[in-house]
Protein backbone atom coordinates (compact mmCIF):
# COMPACT_ATOMS: atom_id res chain seq x y z
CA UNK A 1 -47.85 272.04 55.19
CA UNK A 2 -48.87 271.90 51.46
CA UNK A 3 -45.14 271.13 49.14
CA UNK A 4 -45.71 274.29 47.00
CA UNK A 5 -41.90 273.67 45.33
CA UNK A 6 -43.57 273.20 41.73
CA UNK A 7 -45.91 277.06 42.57
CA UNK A 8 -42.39 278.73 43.62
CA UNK A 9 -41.25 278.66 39.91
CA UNK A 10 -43.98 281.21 39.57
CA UNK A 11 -44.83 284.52 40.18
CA UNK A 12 -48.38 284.37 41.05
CA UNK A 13 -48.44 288.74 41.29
CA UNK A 14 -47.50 289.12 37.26
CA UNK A 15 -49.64 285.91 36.28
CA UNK A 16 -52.71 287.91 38.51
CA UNK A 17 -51.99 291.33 36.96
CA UNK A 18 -52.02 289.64 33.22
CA UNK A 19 -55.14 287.59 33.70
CA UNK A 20 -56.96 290.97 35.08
CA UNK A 21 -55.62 293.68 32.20
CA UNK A 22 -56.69 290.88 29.71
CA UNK A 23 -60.15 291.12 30.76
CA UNK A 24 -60.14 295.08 31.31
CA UNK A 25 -58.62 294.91 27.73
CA UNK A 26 -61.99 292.70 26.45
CA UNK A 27 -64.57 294.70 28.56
CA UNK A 28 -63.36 298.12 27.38
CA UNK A 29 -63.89 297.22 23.72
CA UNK A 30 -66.93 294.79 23.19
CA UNK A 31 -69.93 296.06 21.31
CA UNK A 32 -73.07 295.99 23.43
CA UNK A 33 -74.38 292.74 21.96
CA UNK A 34 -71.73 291.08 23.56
CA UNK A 35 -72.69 291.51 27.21
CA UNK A 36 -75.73 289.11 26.31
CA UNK A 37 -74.17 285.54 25.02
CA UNK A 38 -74.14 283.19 27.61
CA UNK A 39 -71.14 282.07 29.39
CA UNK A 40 -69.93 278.67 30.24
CA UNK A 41 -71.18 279.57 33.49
CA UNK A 42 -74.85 278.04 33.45
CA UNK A 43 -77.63 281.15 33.44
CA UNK A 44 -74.60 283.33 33.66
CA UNK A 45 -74.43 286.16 30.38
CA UNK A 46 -71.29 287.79 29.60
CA UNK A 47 -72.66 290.61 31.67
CA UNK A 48 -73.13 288.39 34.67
CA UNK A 49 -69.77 287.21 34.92
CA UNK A 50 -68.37 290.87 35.19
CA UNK A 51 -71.17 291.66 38.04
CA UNK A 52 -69.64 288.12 39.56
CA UNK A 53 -66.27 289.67 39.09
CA UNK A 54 -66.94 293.02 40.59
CA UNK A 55 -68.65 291.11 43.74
CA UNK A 56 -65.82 289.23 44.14
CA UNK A 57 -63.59 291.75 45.02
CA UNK A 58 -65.77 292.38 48.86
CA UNK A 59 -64.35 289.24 49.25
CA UNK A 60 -60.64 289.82 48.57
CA UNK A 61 -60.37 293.30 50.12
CA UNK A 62 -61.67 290.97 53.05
CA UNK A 63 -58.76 288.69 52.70
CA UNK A 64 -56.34 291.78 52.96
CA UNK A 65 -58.12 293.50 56.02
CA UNK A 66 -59.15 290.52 58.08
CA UNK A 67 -62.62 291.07 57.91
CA UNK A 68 -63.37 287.76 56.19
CA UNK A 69 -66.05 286.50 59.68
CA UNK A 70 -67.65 290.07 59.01
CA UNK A 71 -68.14 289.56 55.45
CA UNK A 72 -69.40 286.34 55.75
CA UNK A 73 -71.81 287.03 58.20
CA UNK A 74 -72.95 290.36 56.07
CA UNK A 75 -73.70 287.79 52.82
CA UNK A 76 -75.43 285.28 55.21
CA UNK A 77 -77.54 287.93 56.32
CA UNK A 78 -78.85 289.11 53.32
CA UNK A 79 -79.59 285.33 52.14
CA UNK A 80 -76.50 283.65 51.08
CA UNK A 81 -76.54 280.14 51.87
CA UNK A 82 -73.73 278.24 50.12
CA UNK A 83 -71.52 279.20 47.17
CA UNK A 84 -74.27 279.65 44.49
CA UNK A 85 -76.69 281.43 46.51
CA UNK A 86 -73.70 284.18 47.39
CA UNK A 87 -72.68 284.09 44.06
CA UNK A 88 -76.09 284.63 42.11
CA UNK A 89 -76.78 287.35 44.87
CA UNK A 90 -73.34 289.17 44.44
CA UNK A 91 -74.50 289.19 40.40
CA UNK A 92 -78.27 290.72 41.36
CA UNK A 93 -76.31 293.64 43.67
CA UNK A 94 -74.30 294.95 40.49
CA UNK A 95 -77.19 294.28 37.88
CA UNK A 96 -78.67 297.82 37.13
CA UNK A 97 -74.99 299.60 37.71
CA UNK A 98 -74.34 301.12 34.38
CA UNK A 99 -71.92 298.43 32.51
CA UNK A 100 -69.14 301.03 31.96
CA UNK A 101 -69.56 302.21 35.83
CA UNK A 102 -69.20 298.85 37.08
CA UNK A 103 -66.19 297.94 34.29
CA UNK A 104 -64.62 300.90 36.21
CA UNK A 105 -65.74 299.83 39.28
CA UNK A 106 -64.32 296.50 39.35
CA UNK A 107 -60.92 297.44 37.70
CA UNK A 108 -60.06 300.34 40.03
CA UNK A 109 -60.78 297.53 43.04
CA UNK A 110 -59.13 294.89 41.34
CA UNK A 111 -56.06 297.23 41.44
CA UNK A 112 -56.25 297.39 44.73
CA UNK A 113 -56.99 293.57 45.34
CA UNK A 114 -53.48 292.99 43.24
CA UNK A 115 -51.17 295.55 44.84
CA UNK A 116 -52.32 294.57 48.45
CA UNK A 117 -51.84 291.19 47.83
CA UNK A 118 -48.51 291.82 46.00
CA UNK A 119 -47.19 293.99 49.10
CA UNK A 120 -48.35 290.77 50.99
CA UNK A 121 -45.65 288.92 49.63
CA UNK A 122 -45.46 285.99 51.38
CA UNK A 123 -47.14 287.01 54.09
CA UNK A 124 -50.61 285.46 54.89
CA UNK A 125 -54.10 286.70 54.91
CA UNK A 126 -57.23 286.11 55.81
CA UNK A 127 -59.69 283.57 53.92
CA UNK A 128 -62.55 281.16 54.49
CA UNK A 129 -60.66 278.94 56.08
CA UNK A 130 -58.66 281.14 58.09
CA UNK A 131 -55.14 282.49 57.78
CA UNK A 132 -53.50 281.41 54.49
CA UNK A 133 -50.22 282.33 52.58
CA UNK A 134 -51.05 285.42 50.58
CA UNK A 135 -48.50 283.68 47.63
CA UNK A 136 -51.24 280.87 47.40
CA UNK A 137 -54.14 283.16 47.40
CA UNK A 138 -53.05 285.21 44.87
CA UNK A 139 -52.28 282.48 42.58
CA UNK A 140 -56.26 280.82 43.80
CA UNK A 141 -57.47 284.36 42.27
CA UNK A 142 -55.15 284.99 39.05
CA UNK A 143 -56.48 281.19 38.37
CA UNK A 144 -59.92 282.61 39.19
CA UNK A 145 -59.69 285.18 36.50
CA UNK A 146 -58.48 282.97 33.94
CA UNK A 147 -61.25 280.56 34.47
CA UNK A 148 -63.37 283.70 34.00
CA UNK A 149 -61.97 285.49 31.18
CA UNK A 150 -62.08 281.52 28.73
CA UNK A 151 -65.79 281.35 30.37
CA UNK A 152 -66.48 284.60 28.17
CA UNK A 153 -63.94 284.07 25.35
CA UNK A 154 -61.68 286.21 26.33
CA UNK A 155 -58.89 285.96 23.48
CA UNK A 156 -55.23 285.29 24.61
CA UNK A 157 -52.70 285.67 22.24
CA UNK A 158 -50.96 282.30 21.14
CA UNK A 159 -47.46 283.49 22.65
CA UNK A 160 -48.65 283.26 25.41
CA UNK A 161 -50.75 280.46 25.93
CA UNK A 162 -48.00 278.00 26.62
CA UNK A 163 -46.51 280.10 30.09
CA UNK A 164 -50.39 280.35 30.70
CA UNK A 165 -51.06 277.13 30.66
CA UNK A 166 -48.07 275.98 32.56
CA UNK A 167 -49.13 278.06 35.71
CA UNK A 168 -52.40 277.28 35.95
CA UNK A 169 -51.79 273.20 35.39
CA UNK A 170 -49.08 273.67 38.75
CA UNK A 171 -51.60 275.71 40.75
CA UNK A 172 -54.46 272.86 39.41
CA UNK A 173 -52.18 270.28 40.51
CA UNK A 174 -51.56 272.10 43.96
CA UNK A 175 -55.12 272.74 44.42
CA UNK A 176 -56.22 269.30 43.31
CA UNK A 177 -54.09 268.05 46.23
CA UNK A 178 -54.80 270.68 48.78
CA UNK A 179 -58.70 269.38 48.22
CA UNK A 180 -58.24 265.76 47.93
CA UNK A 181 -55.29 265.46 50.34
CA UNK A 182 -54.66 261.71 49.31
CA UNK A 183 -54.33 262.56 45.49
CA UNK A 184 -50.76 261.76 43.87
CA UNK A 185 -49.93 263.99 41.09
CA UNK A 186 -47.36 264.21 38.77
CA UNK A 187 -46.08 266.63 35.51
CA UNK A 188 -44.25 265.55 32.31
CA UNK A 189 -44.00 267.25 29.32
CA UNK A 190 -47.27 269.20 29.35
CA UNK A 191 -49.10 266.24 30.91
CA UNK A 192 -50.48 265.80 34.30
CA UNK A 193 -50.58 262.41 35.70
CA UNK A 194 -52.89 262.10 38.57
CA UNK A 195 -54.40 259.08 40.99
CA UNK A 196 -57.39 260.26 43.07
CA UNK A 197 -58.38 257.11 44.95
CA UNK A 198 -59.44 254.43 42.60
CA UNK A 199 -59.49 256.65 39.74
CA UNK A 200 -55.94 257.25 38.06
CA UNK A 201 -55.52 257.99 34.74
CA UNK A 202 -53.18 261.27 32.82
CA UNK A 203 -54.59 264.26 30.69
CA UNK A 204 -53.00 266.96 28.26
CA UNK A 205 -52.20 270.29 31.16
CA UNK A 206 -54.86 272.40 29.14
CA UNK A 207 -57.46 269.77 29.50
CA UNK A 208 -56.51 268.75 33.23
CA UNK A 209 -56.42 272.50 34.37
CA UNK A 210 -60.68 272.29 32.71
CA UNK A 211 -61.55 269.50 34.64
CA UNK A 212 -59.84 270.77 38.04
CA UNK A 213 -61.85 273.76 37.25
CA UNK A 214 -65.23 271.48 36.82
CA UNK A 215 -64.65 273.19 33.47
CA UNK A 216 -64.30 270.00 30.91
CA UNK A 217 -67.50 268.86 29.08
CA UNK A 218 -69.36 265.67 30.14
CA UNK A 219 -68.23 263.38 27.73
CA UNK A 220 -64.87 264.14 27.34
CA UNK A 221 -63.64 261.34 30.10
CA UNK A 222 -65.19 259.18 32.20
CA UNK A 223 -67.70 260.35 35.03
CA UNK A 224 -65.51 259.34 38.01
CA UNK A 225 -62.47 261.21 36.42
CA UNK A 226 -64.46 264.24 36.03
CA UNK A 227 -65.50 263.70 39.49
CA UNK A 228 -62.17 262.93 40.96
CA UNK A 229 -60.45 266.42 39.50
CA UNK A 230 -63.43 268.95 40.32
CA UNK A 231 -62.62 270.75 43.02
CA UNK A 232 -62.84 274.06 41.60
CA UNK A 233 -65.85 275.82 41.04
C-alpha cells in the first residue's frame, strides 16, 4: 500500500469543490472571444478544454457506479485507442452543444461527480485500474481541474495560491511515486526533493507540481528531469 500520511493533512473534497467553482466562476463570465485562445493543451482552444471537461465526467460517474469495463469498452468502440484518441473524441462529442448548455451541462454533473465522491469518503471506487480509495481519486481529479483551469488562465486569487500549491505538490509527490514506484521524494520548505533513478535533483513545489503534470516548458531543466517527473498527462 501507497504511504498517503503527507495526502491525510488534506481534504481532497473542499480542494475538488474549489478547483471546480473556480472554473464555473471563469466560464460564466468570459466574453465570447475567449473560448478561442489556445490552451497549453496543444490544438486544444479554451473551448476545447471545457468539452474535455464535460467528457470527463462519463468517466467519473463510472468510477462511482462501477461501470468503469462498460465505459471503456463504449469509448473503444466508437474509436478510442489510447488516452489522446479518447480524449480528442470526448472534445468532438460536445463540440456543436451550445457553450452555455454544455457550461451547465458539465457543472450540474460535476456536482454530482463531487458529492458522490465526497459521500465515498474513504471508501473505494472503481477506476482504470480497478478498485481504488475514493480519498485518492478525488484528490487525482481536484488536481485534474487545477491543471485545467492554469491551462486556460483561470485566475486564482493570491491568498490562496500558497494552500493551493501545497496540495497539489503532496498529491504530485504521491502520484510521482505511485507511477515510478522506485522514486524517493522528499518536502522542505516549499521544495520538493526528488531521485527518480539516475536522475535526482530538487525544484520550487509550484514548478515540481508543472513538471509532474508534463506541464513545465522544455528548457526549463534538463530533458531527463522533465522525463523523470511526467507522469501526469
Amino acid at each position: 500500500m501507497l504511504d498517503d500520511h503527507e495526502l491525510r493533512e488534506y481534504d481532497p473534497y473542499g480542494a475538488f469543490d474549489r478547483e471546480a467553482e473556480r472554473l464555473h466562476r471563469y466560464f460564466t463570465t468570459i466574453t465570447d472571444d475567449v473560448w478561442q485562445r489556445p490552451s497549453r493543451c496543444e490544438g486544444w482552444s479554451v473551448r476545447d478544454v471545457l468539452g474535455h471537461l464535460r467528457a470527463d465526467e462519463d468517466y467519473f460517474h463510472a468510477n462511482l457506479d462501477g461501470s468503469v469495463a462498460a465505459f471503456m469498452a463504449r469509448m473503444g468502440e466508437l474509436g478510442a485507442t489510447d488516452l489522446d484518441t479518447g480524449n480528442a473524441l470526448g472534445i468532438a462529442q460536445h463540440a456543436d452543444v451550445p457553450t452555455a448548455d454544455l457550461i451547465a451541462q458539465w457543472y450540474a454533473l460535476d456536482g454530482e461527480t463531487r458529492a458522490g465522491f465526497r459521500a465515498r469518503g474513504d471508501g473505494e471506487v472503481d477506476t482504470a485500474v480497478g478498485a481504488y480509495p475514493a480519498r485518492w481519486q478525488a484528490f487525482h481529479l481536484a488536481h485534474e481541474l487545477a491543471t485545467h483551469a492554469d491551462d486556460i488562465a483561470v485566475p486564482v486569487e493570491p491568498g490562496d495560491e500558497p494552500a493551493r500549491t501545497a496540495w497539489r505538490a503532496a498529491l504530485s509527490r504521491f502520484a510521482l511515486v505511485e507511477a515510478r514506484p522506485e522514486a524517493k521524494v522528499a518536502a522542505r520548505a516549499g521544495v520538493t526533493e526528488f531521485t527518480v533513478g539516475a536522475v535526482s535533483g530538487e525544484l520550487p513545489d509550484h514548478d515540481f507540481v508543472e513538471a509532474v503534470a508534463s506541464r513545465l516548458p522544455a528548457g526549463a531543466v534538463a530533458p531527463a528531469v522533465l522525463a523523470a517527473l511526467a507522469v501526469t498527462p
